[in-house]
C-alpha atoms as a PDB file:
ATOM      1  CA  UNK A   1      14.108   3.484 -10.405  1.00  0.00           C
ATOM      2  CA  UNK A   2      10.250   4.267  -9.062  1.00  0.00           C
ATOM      3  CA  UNK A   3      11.886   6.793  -6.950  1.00  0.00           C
ATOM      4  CA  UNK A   4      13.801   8.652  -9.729  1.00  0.00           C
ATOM      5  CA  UNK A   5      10.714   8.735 -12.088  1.00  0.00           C
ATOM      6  CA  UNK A   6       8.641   9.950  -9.423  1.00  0.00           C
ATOM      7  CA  UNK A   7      11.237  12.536  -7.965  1.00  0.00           C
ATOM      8  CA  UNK A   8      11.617  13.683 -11.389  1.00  0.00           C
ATOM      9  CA  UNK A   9       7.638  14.269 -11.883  1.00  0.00           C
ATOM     10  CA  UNK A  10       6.980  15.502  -7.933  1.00  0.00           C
ATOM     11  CA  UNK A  11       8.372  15.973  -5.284  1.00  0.00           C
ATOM     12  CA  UNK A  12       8.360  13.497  -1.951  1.00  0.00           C
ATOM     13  CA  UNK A  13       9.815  13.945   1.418  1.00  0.00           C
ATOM     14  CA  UNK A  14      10.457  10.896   3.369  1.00  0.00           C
ATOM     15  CA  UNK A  15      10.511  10.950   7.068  1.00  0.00           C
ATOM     16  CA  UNK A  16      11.318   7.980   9.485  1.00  0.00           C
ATOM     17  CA  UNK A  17      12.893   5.676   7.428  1.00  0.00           C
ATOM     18  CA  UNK A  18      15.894   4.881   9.539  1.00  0.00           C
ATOM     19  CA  UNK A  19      13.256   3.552  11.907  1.00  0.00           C
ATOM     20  CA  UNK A  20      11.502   0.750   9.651  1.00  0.00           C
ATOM     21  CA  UNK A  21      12.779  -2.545  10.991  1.00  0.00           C
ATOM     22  CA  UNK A  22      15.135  -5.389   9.476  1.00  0.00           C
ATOM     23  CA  UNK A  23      13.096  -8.769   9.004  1.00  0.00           C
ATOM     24  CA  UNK A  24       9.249  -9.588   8.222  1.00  0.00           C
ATOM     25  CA  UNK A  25       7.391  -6.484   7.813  1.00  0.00           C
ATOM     26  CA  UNK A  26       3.466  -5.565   7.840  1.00  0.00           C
ATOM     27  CA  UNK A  27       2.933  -2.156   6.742  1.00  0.00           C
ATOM     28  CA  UNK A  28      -0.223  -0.410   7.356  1.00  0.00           C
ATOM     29  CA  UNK A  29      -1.095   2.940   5.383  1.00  0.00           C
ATOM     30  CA  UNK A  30      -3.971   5.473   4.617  1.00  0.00           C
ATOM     31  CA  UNK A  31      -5.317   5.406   1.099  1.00  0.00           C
ATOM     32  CA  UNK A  32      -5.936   8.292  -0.891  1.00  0.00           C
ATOM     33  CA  UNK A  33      -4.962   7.911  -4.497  1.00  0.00           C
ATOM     34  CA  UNK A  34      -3.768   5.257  -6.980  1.00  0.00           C
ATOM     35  CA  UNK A  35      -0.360   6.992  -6.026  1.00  0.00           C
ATOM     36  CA  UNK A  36      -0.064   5.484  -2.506  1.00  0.00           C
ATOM     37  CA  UNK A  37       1.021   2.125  -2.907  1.00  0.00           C
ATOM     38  CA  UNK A  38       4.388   3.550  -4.795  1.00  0.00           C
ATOM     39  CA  UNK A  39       4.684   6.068  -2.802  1.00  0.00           C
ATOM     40  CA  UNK A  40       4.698   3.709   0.443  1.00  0.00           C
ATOM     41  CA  UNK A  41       7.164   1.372  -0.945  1.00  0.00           C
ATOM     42  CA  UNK A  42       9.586   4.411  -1.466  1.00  0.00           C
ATOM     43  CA  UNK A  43       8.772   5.392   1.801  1.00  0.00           C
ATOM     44  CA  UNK A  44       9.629   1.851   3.344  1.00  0.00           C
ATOM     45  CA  UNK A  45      12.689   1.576   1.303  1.00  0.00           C
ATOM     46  CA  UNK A  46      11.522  -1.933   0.819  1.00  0.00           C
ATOM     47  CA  UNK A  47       9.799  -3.725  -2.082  1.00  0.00           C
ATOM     48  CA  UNK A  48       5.980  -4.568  -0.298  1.00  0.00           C
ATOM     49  CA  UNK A  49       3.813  -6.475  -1.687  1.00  0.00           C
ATOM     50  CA  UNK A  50       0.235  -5.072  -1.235  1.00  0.00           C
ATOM     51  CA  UNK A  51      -3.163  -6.508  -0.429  1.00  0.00           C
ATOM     52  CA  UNK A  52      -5.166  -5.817  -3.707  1.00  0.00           C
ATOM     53  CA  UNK A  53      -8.854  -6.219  -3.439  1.00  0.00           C
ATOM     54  CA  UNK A  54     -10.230  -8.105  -7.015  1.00  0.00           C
ATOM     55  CA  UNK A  55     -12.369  -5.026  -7.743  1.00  0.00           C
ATOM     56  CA  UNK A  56      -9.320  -3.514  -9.234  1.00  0.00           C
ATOM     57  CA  UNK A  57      -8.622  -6.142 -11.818  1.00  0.00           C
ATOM     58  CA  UNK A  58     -10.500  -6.922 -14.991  1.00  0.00           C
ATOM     59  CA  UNK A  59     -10.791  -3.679 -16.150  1.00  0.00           C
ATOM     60  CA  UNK A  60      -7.468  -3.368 -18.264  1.00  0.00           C
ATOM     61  CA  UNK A  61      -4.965  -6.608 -19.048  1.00  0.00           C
ATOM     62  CA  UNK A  62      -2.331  -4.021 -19.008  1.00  0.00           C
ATOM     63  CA  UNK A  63      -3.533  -2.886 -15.493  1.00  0.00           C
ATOM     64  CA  UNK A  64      -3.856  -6.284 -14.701  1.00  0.00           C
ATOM     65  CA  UNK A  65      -0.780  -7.425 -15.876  1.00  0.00           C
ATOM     66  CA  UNK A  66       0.992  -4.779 -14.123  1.00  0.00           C
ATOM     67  CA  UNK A  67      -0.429  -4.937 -10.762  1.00  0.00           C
ATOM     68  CA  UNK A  68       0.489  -8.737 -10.603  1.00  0.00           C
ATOM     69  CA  UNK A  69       4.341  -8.066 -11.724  1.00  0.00           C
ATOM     70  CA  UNK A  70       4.341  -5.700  -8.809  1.00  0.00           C
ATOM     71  CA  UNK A  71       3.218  -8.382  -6.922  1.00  0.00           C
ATOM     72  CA  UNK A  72      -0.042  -7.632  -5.348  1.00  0.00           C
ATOM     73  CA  UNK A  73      -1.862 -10.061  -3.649  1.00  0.00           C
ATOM     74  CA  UNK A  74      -6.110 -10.310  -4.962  1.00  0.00           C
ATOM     75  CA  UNK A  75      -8.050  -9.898  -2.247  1.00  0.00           C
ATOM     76  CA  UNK A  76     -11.665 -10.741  -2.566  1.00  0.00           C
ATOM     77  CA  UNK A  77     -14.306  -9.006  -0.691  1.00  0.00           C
ATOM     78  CA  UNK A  78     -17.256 -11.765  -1.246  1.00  0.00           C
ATOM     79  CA  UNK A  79     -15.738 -14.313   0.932  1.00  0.00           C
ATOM     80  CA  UNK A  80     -13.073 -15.256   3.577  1.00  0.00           C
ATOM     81  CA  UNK A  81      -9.734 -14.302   1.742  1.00  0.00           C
ATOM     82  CA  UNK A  82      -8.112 -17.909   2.822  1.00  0.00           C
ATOM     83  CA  UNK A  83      -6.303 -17.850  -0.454  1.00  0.00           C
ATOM     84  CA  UNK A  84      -4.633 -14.034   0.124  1.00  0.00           C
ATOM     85  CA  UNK A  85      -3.835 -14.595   3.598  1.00  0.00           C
ATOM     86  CA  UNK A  86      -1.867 -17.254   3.194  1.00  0.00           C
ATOM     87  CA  UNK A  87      -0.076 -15.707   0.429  1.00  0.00           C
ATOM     88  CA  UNK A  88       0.535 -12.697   2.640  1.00  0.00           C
ATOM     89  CA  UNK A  89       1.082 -15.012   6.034  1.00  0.00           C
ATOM     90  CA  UNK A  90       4.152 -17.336   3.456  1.00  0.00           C
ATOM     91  CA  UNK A  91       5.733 -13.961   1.702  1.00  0.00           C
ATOM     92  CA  UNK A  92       6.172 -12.499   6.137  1.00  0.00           C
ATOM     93  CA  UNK A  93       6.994 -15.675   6.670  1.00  0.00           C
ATOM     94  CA  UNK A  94       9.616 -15.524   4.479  1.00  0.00           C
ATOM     95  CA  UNK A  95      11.294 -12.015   5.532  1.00  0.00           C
ATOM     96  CA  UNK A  96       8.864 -10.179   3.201  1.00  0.00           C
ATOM     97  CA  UNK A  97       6.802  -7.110   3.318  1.00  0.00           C
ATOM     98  CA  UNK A  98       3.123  -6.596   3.185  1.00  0.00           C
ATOM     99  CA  UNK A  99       1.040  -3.537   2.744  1.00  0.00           C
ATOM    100  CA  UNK A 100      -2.448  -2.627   2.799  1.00  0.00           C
ATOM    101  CA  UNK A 101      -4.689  -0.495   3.554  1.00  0.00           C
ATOM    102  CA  UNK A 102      -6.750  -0.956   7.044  1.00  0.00           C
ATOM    103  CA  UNK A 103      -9.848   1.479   5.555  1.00  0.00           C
ATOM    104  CA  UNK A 104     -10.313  -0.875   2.827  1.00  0.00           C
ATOM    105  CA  UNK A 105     -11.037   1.749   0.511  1.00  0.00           C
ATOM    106  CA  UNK A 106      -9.668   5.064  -0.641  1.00  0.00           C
ATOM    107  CA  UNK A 107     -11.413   7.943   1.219  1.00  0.00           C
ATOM    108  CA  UNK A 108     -11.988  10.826  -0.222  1.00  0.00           C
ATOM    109  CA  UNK A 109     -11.285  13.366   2.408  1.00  0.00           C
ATOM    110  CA  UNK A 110      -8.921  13.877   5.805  1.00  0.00           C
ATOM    111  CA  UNK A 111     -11.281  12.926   8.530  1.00  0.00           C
ATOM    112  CA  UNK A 112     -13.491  10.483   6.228  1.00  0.00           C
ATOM    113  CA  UNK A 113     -11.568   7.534   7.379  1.00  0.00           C
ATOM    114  CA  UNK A 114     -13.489   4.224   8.308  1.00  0.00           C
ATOM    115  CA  UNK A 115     -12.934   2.316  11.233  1.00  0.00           C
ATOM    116  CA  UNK A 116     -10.000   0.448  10.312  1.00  0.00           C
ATOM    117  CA  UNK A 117     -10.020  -3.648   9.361  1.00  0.00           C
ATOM    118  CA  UNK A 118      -8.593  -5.546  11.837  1.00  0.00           C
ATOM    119  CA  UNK A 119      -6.109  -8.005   8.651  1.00  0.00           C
ATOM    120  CA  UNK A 120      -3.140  -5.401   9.716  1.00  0.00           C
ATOM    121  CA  UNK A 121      -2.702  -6.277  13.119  1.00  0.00           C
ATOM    122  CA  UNK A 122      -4.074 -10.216  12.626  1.00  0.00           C
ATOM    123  CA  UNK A 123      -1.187 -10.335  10.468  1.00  0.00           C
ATOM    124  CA  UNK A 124       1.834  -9.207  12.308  1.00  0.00           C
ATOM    125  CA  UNK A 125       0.704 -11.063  15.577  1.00  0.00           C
ATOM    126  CA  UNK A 126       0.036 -14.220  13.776  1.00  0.00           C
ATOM    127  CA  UNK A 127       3.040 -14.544  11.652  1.00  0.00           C
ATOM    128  CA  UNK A 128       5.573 -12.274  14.641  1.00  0.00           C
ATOM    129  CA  UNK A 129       5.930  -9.771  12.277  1.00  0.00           C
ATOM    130  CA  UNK A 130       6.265  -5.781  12.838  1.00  0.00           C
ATOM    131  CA  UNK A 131       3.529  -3.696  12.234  1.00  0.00           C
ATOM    132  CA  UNK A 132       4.389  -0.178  10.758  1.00  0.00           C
ATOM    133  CA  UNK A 133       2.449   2.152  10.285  1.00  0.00           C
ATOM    134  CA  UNK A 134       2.808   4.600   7.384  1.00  0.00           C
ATOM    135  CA  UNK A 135       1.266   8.207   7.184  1.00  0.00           C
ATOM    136  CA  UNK A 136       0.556   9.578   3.477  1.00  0.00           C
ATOM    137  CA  UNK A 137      -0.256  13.065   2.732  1.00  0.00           C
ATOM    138  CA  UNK A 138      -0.377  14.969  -0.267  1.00  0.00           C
ATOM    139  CA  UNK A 139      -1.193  12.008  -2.587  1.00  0.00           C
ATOM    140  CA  UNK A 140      -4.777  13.292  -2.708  1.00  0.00           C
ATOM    141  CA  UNK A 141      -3.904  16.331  -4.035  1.00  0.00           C
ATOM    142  CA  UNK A 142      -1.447  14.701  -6.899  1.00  0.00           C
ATOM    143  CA  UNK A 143      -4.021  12.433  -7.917  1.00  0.00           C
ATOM    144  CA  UNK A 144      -7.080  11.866  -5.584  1.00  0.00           C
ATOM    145  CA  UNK A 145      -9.815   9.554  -5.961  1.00  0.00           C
ATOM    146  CA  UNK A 146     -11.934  10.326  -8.575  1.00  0.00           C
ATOM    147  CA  UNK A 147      -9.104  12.071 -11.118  1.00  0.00           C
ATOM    148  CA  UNK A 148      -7.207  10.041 -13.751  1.00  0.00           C
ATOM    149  CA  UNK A 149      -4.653  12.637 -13.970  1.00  0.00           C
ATOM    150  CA  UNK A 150      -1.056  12.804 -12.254  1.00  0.00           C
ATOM    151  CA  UNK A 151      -0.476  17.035 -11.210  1.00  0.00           C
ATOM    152  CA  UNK A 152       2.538  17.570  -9.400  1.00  0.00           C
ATOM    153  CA  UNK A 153       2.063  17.899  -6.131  1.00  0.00           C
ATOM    154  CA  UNK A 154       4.702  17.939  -2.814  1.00  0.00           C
ATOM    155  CA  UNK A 155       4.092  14.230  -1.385  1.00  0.00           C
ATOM    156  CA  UNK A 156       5.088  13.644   1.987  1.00  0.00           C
ATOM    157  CA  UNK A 157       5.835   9.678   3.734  1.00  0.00           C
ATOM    158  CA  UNK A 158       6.223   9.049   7.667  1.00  0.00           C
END
């Protein structure tokens, strides 16, 4: 259904799905926009739940509420994130999928990118998952960092 409400609004090309793997899954994406975790779960053609880190709730119940049906996972940022990694290490565990995002943070521009966190890759080798990872573009242009508004922009998944 998040594919035909977004197809209807903008346009997204998917590349590469035929190679995401059966089985326990850790996905690993760049972050642009608000957009990105949707538009990597259409992308993976899998539902994912993402690493969320706590600075995005408390702001709006609804938000709040919504996230967590999705199924993110909080994340904090203070403190070793025992509690999220186990949640994330049971759901592979279980033939799941887990996303995040190794910058930690949404980046503004193309060549802004952080050096990556390492919780991608500590992941998939300590639970024997895969480790995909995802390429984004366009997002930042549909609704980058910084803008509240959705414009309809070509989106593009590989």
């Amino acid at each position: 259904m998040a594919e035909a409400v977004f197809r209807a609004y903008s346009s997204i090309t998917v590349e590469g799905r035929h190679l995401v793997p059966d089985g326990p899954l850790v996905v690993a994406a760049n972050h642009f926009s608000h957009l990105d975790p949707v538009v990597v779960s259409l992308g993976v053609g899998r539902p994912i739940r993402f690493l969320a880190v706590d600075e995005l709730y408390g702001n709006s119940r609804l938000f709040d509420r919504l996230i967590l049906w999705l199924g993110t996972i909080p994340l904090t940022r203070v403190r070793i994130p025992l509690g999220a990694l186990r949640t994330a290490m049971a759901e592979l565990e279980a033939g799941g999928v887990v996303g995040l995002f190794p910058e930690g943070v949404r980046v503004w521009t193309w060549g802004e990118v952080d050096r990556p966190k390492r919780g991608a890759a500590w992941l998939a080798r300590r639970t024997g998952a895969s480790l995909l990872p995802v390429a984004v573009t366009g997002t930042d242009q549909a609704m980058g960092r910084g803008t509240a508004r959705i414009s309809p922009r070509p989106v593009f998944v590989t």
